[in-house]
PDB file of N, CA and C in Angstrom:
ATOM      1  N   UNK A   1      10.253  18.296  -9.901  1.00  0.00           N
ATOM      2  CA  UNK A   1       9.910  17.212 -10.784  1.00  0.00           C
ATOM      3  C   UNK A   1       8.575  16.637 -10.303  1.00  0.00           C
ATOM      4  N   UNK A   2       7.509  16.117 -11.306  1.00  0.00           N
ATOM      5  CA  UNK A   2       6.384  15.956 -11.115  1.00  0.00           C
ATOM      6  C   UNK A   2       6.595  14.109 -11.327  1.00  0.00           C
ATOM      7  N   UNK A   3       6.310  13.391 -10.270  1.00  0.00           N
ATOM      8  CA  UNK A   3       5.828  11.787 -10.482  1.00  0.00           C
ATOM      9  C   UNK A   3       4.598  11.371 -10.430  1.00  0.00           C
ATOM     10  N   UNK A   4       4.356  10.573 -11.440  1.00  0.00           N
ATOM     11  CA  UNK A   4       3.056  10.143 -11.707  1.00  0.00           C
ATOM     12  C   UNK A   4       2.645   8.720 -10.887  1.00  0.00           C
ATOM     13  N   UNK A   5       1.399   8.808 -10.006  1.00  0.00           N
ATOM     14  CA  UNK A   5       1.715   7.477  -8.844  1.00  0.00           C
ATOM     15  C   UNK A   5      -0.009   7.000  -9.884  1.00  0.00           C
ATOM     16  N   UNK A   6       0.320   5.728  -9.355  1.00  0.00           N
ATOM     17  CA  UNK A   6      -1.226   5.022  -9.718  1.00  0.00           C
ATOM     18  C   UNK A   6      -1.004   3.287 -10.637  1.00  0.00           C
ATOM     19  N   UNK A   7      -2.234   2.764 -10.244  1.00  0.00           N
ATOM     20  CA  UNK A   7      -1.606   1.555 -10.659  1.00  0.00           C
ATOM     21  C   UNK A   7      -3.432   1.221 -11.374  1.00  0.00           C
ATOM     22  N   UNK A   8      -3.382  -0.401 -11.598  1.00  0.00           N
ATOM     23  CA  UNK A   8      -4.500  -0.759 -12.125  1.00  0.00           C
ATOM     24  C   UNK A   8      -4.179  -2.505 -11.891  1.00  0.00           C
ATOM     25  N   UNK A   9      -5.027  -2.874 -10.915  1.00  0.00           N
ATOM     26  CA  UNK A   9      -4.531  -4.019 -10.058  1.00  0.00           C
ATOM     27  C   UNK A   9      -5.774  -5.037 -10.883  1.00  0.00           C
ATOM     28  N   UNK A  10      -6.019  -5.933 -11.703  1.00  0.00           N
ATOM     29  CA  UNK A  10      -7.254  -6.747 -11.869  1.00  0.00           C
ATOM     30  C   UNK A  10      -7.157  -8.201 -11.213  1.00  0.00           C
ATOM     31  N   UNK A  11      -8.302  -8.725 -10.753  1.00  0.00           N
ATOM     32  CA  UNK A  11      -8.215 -10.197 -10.035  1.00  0.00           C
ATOM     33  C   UNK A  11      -9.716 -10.810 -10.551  1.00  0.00           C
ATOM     34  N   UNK A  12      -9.467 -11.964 -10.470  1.00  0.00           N
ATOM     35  CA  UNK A  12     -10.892 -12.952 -10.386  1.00  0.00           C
ATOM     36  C   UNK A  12     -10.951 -13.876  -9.367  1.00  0.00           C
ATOM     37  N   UNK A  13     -11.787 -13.363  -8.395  1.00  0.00           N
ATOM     38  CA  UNK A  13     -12.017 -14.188  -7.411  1.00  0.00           C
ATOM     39  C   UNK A  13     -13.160 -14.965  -6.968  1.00  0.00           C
ATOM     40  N   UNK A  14     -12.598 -16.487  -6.692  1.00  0.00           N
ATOM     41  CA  UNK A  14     -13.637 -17.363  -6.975  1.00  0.00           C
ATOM     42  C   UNK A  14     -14.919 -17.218  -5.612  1.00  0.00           C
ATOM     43  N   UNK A  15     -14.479 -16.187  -4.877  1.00  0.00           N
ATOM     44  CA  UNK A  15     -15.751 -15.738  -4.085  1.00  0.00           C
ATOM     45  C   UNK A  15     -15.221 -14.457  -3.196  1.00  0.00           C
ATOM     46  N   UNK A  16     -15.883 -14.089  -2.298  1.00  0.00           N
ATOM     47  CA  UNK A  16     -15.664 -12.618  -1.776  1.00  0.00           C
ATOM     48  C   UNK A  16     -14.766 -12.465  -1.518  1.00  0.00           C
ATOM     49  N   UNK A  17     -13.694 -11.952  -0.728  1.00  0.00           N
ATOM     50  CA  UNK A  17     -12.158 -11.758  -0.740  1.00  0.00           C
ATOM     51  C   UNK A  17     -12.165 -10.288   0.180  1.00  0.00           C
ATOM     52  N   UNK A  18     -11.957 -10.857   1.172  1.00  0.00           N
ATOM     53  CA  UNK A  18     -11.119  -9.503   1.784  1.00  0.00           C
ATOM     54  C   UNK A  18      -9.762  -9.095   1.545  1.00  0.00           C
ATOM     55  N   UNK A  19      -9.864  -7.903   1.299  1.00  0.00           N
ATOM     56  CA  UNK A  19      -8.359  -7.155   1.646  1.00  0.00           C
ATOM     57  C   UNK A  19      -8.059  -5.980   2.262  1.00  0.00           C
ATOM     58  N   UNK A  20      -6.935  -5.996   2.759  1.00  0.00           N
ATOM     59  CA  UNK A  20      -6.216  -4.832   3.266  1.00  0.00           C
ATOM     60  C   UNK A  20      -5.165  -4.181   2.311  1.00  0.00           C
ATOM     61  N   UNK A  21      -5.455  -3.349   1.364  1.00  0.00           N
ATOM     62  CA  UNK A  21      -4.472  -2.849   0.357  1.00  0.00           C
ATOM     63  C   UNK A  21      -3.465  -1.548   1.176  1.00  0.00           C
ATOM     64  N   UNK A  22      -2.391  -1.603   0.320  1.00  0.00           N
ATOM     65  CA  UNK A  22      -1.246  -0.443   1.149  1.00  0.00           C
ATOM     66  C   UNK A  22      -0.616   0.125   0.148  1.00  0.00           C
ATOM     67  N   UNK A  23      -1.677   0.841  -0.941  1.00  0.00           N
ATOM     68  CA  UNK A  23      -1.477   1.348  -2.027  1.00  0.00           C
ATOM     69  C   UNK A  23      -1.571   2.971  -2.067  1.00  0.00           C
ATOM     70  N   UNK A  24      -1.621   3.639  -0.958  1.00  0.00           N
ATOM     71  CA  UNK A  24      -1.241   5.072  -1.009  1.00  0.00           C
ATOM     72  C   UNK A  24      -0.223   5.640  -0.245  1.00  0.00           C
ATOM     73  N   UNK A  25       0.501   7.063  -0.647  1.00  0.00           N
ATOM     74  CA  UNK A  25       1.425   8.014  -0.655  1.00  0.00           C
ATOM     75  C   UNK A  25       1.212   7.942   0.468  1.00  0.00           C
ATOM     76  N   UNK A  26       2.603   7.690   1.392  1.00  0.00           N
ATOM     77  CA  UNK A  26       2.780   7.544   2.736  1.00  0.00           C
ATOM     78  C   UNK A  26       2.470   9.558   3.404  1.00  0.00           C
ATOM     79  N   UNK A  27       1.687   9.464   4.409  1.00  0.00           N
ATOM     80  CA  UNK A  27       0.950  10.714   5.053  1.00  0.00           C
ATOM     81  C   UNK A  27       2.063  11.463   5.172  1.00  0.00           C
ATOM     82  N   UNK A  28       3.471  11.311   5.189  1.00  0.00           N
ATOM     83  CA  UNK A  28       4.707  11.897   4.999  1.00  0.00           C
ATOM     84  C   UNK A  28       4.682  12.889   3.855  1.00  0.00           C
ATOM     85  N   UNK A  29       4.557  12.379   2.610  1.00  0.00           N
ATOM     86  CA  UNK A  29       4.589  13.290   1.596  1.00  0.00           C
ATOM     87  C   UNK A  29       3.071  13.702   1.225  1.00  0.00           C
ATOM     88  N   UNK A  30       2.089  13.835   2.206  1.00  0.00           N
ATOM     89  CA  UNK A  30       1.194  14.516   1.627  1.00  0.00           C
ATOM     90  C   UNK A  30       1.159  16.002   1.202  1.00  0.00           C
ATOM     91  N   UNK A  31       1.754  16.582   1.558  1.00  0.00           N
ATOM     92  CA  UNK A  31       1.876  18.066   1.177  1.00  0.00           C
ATOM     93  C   UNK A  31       2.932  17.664  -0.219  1.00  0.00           C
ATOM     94  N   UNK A  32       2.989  16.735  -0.764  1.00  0.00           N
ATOM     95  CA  UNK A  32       3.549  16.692  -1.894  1.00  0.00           C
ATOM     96  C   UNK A  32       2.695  16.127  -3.295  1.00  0.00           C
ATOM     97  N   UNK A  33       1.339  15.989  -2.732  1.00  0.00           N
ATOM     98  CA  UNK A  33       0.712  15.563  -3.692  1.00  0.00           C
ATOM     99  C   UNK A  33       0.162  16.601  -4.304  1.00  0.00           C
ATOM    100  N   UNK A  34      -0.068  16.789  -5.771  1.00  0.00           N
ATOM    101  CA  UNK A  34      -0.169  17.679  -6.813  1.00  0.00           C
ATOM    102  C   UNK A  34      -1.459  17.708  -7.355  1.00  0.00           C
ATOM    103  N   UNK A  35      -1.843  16.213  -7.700  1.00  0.00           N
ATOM    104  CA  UNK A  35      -3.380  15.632  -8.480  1.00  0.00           C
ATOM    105  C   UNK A  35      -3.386  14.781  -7.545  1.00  0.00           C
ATOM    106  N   UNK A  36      -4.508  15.029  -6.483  1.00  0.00           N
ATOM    107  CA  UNK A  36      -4.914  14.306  -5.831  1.00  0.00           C
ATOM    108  C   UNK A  36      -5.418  12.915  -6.423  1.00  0.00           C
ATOM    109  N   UNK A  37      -5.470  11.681  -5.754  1.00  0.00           N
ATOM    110  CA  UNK A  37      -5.572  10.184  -6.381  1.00  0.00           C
ATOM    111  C   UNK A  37      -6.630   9.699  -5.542  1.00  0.00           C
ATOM    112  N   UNK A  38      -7.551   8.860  -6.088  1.00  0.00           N
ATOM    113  CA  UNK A  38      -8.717   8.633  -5.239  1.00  0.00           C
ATOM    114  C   UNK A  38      -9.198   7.254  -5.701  1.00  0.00           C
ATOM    115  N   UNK A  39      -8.582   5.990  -5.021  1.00  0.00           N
ATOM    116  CA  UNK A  39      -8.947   4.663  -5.201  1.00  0.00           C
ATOM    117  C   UNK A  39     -10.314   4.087  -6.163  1.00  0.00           C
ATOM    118  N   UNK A  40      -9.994   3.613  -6.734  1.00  0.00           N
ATOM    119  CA  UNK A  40     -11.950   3.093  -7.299  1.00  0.00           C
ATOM    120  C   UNK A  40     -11.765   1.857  -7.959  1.00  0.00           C
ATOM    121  N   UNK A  41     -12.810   1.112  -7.473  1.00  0.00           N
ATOM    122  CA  UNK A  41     -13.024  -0.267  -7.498  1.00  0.00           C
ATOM    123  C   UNK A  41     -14.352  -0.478  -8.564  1.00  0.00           C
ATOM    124  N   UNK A  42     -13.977  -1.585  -9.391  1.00  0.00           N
ATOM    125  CA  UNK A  42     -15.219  -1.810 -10.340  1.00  0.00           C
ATOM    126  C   UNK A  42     -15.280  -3.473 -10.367  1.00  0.00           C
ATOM    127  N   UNK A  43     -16.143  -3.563  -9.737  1.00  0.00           N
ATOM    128  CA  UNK A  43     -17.454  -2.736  -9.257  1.00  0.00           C
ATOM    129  C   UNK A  43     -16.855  -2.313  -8.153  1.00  0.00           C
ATOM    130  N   UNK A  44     -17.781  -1.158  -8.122  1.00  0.00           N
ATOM    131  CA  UNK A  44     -17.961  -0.312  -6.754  1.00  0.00           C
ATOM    132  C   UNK A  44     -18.135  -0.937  -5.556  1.00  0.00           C
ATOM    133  N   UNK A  45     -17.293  -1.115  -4.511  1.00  0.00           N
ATOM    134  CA  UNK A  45     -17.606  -1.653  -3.208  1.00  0.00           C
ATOM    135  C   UNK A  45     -17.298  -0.714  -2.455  1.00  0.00           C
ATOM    136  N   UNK A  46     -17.893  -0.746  -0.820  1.00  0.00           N
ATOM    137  CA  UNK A  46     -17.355   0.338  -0.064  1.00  0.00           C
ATOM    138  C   UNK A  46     -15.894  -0.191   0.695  1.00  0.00           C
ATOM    139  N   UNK A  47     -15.230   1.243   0.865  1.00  0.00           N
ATOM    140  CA  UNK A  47     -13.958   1.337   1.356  1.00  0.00           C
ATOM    141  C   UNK A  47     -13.989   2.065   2.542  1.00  0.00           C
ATOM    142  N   UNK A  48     -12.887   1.269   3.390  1.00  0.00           N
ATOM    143  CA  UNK A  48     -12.831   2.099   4.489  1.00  0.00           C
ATOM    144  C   UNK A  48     -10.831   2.083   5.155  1.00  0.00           C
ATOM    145  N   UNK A  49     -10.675   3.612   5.286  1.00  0.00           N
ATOM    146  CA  UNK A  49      -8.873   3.594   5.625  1.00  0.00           C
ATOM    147  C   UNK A  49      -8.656   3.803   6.785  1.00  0.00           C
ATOM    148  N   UNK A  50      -7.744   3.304   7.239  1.00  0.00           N
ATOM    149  CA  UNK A  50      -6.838   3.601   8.432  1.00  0.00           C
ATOM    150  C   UNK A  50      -5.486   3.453   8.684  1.00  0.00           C
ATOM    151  N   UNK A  51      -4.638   4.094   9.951  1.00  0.00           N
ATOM    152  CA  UNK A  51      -3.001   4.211   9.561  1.00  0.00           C
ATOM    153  C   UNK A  51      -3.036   3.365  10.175  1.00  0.00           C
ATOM    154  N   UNK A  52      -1.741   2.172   9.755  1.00  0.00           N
ATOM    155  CA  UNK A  52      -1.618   1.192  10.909  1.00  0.00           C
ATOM    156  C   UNK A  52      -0.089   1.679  11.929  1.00  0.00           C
ATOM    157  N   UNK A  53      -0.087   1.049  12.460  1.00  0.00           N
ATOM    158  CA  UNK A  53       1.552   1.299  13.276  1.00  0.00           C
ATOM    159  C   UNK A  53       2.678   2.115  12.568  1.00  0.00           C
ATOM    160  N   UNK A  54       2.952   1.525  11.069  1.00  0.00           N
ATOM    161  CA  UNK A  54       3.782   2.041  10.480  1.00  0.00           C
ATOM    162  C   UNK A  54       3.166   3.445  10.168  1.00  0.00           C
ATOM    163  N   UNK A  55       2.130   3.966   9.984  1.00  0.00           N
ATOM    164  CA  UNK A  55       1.952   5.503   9.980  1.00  0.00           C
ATOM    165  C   UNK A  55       1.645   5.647   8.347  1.00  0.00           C
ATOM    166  N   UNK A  56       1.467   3.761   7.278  1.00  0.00           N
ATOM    167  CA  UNK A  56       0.732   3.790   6.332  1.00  0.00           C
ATOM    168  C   UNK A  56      -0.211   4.054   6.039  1.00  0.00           C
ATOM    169  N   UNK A  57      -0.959   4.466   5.665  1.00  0.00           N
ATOM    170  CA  UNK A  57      -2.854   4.246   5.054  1.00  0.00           C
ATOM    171  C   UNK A  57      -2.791   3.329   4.480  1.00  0.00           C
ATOM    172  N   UNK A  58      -4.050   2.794   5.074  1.00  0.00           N
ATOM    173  CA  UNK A  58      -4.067   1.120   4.692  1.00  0.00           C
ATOM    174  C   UNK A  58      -5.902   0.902   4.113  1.00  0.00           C
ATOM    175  N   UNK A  59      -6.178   0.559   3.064  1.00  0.00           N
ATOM    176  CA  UNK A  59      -7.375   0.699   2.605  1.00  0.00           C
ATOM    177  C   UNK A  59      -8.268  -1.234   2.862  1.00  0.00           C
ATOM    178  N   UNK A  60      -9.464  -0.944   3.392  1.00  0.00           N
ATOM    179  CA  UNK A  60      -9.911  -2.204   3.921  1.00  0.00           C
ATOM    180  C   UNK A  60     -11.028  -2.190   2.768  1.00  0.00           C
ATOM    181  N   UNK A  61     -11.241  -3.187   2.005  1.00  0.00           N
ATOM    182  CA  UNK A  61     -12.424  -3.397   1.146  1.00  0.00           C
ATOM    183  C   UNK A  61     -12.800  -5.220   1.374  1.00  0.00           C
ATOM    184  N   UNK A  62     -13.788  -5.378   0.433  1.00  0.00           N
ATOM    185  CA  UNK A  62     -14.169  -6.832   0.390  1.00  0.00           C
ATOM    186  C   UNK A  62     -14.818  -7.073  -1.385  1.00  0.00           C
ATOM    187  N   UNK A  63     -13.363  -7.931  -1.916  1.00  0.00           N
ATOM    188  CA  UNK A  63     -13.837  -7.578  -3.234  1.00  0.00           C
ATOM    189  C   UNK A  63     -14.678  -8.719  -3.217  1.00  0.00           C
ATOM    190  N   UNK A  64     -15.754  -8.377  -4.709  1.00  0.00           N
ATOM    191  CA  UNK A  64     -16.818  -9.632  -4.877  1.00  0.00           C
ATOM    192  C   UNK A  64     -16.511 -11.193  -5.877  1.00  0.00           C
ATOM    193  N   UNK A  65     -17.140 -11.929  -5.594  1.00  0.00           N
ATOM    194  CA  UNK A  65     -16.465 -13.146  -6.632  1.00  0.00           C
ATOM    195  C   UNK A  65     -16.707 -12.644  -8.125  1.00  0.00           C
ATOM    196  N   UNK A  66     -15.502 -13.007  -8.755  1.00  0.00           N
ATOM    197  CA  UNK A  66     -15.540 -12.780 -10.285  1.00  0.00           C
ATOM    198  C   UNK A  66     -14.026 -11.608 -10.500  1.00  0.00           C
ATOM    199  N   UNK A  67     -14.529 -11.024 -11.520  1.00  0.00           N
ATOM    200  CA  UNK A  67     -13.290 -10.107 -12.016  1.00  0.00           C
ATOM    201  C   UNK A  67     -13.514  -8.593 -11.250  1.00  0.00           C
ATOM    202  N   UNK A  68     -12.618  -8.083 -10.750  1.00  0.00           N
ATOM    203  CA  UNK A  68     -12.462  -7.054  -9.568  1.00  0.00           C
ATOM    204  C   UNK A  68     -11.377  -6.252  -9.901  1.00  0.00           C
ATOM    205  N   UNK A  69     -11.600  -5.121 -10.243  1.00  0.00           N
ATOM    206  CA  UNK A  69     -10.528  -3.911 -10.565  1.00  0.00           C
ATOM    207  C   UNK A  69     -10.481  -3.284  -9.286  1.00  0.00           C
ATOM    208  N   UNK A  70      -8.807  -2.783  -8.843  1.00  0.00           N
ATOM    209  CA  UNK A  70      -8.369  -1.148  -8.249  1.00  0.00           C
ATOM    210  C   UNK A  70      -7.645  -0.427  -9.231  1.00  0.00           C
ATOM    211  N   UNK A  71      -8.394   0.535  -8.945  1.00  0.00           N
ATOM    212  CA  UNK A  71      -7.511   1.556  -9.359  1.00  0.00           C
ATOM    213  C   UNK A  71      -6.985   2.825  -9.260  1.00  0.00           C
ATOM    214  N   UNK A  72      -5.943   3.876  -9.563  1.00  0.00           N
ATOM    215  CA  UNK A  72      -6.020   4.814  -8.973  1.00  0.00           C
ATOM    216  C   UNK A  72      -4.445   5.591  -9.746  1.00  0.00           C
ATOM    217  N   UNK A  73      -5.024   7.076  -9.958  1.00  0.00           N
ATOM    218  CA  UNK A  73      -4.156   8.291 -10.685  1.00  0.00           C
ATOM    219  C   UNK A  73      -4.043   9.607 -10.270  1.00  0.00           C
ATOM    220  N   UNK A  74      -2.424  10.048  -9.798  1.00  0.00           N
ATOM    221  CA  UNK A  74      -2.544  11.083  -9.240  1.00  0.00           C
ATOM    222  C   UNK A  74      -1.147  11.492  -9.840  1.00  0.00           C
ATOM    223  N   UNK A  75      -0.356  12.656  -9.259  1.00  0.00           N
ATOM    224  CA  UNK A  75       0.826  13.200  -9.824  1.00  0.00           C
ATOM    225  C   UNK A  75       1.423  13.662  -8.404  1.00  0.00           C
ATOM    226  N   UNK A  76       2.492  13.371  -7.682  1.00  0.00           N
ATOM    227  CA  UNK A  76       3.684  13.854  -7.191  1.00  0.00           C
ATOM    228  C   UNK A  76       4.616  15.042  -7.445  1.00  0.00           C
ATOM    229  N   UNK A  77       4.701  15.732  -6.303  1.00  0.00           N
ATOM    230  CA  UNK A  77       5.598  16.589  -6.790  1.00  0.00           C
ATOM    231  C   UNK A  77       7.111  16.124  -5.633  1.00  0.00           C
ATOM    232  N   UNK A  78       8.369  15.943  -6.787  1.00  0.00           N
ATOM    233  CA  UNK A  78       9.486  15.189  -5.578  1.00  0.00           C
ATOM    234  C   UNK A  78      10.744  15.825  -6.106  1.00  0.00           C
ATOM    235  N   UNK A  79      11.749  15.954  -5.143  1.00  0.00           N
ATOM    236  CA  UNK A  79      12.608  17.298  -5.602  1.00  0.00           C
ATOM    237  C   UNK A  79      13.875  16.216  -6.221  1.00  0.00           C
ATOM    238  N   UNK A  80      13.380  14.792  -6.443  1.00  0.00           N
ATOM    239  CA  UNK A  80      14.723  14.488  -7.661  1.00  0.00           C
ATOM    240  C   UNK A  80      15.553  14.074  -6.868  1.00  0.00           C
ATOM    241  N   UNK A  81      16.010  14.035  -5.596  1.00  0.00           N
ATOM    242  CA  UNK A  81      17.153  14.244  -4.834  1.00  0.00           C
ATOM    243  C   UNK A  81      17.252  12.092  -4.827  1.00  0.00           C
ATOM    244  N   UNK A  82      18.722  11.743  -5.372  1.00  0.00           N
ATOM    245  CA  UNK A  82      18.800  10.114  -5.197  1.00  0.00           C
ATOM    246  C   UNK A  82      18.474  10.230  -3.330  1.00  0.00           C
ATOM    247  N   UNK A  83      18.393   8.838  -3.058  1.00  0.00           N
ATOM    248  CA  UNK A  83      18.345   8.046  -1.609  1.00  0.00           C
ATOM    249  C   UNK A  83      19.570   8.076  -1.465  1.00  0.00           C
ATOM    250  N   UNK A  84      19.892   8.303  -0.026  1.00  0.00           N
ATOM    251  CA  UNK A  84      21.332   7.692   0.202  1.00  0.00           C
ATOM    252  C   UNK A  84      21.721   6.189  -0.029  1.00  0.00           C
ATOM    253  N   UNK A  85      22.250   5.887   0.105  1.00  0.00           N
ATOM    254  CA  UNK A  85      23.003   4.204  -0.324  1.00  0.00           C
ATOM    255  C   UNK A  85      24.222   4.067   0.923  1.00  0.00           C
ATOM    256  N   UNK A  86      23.422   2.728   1.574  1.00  0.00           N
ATOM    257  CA  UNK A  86      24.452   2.658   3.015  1.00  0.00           C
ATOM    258  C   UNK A  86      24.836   1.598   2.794  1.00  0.00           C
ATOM    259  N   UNK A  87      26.429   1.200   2.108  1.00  0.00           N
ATOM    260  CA  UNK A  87      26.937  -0.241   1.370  1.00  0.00           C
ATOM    261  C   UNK A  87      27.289  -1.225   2.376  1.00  0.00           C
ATOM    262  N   UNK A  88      27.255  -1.007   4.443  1.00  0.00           N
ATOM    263  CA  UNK A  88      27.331  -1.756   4.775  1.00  0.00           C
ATOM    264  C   UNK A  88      26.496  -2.536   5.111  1.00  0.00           C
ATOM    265  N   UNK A  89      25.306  -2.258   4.379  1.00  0.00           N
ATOM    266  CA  UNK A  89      23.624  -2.597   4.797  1.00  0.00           C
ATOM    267  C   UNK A  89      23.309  -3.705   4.928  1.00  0.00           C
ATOM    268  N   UNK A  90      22.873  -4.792   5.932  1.00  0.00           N
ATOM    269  CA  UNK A  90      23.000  -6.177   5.556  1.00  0.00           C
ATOM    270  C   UNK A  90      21.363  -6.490   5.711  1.00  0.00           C
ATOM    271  N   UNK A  91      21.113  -7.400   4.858  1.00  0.00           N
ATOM    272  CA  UNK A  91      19.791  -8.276   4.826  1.00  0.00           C
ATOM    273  C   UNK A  91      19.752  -9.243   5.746  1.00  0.00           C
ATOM    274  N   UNK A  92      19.169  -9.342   6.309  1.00  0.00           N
ATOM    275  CA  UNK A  92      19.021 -10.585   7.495  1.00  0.00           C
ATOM    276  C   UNK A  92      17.591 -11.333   7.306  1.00  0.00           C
ATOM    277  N   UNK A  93      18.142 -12.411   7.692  1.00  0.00           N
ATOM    278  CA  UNK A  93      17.001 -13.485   7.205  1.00  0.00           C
ATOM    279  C   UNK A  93      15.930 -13.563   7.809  1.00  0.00           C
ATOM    280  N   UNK A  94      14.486 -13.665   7.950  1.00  0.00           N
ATOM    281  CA  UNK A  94      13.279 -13.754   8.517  1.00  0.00           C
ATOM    282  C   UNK A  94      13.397 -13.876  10.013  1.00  0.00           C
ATOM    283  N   UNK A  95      14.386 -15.142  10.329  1.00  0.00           N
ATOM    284  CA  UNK A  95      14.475 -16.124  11.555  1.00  0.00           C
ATOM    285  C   UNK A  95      15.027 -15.308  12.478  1.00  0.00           C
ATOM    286  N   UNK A  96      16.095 -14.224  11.894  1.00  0.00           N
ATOM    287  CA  UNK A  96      16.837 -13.306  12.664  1.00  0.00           C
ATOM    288  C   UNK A  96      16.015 -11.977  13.222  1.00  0.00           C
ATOM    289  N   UNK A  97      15.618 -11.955  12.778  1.00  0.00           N
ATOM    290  CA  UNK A  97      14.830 -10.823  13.085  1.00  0.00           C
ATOM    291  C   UNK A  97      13.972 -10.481  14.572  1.00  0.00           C
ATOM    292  N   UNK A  98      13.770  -9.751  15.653  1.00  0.00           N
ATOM    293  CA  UNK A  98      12.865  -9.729  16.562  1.00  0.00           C
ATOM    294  C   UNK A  98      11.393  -9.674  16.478  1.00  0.00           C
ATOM    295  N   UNK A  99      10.446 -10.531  17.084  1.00  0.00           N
ATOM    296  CA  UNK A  99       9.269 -11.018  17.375  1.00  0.00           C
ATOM    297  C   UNK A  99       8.603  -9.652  16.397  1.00  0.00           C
ATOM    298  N   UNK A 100       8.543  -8.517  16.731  1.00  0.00           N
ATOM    299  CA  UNK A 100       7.591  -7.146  16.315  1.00  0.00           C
ATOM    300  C   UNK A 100       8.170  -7.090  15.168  1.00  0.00           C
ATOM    301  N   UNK A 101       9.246  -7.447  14.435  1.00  0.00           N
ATOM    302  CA  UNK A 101       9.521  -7.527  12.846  1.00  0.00           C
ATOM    303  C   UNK A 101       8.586  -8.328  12.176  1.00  0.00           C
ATOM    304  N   UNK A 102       8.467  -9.381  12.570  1.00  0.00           N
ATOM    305  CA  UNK A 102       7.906 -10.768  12.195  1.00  0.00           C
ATOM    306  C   UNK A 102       6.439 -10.159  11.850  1.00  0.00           C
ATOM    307  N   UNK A 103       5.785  -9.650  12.167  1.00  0.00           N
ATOM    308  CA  UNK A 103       3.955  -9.123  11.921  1.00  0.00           C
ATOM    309  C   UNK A 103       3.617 -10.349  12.287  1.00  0.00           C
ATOM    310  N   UNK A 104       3.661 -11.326  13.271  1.00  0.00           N
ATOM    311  CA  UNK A 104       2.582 -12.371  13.908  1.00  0.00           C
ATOM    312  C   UNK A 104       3.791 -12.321  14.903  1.00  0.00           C
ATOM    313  N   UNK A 105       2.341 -13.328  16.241  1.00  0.00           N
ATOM    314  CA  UNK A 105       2.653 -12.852  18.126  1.00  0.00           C
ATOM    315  C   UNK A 105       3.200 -14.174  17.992  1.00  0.00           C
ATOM    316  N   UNK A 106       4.136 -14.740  18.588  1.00  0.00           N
ATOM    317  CA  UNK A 106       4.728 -15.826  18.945  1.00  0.00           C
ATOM    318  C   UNK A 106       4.018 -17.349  19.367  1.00  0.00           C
ATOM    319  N   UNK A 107       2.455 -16.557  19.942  1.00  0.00           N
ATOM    320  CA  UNK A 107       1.195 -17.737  20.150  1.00  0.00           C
ATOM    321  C   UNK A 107       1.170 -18.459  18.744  1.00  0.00           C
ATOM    322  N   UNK A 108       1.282 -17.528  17.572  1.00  0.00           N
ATOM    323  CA  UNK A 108       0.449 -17.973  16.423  1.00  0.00           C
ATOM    324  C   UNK A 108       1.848 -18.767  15.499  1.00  0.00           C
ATOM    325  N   UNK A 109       2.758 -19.049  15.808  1.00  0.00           N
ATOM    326  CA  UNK A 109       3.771 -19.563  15.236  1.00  0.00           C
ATOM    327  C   UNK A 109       3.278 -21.494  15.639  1.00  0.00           C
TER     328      UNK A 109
END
């Protein structure tokens, strides 16, 4: 089965704006990509990626003030198979969680 990945993100920002976007196919299923997908910003700004801890690609740009498109179209190939479902799964609340869950160092609290 072929999945179609890609989105079309628009913003207006009242001045430059950094971001860190986490909008591509985890490096896991790259041998599963079919139509390769290739980010583009209008206007054109430069981009630059890197994996963070989690082993995401993480795309660093700096959009400009005003109206700012991402975007991006590719095709998946995924064998259909559901996720398992583990019904004793519990959600735990922010507070519960250990320090390296949290994404900030305990100084910055």
């Amino acid at each position: 089965m072929h999945i179609r990945v890609g989105y079309e993100l628009q913003y207006d920002f009242p001045q430059p704006t950094p971001i860190i976007a986490n909008l591509n196919v985890h490096y896991s299923r790259a041998s599963d990509i079919v139509q390769p997908y290739q980010m583009r910003t209008m206007p054109p700004v430069p981009i630059s990626a890197y994996r963070d801890g989690f082993g995401n690609w993480c795309t660093r740009l700096v959009a400009p003030t005003g109206l700012f498109t991402i975007t991006a179209d590719g095709i998946v190939a995924d064998s259909g198979t559901v996720d398992p479902v583990v019904y004793g799964a519990v959600q735990h609340p922010l507070i519960e969680l250990p320090e390296e869950a949290r994404g900030r160092k305990r100084s910055e609290q």
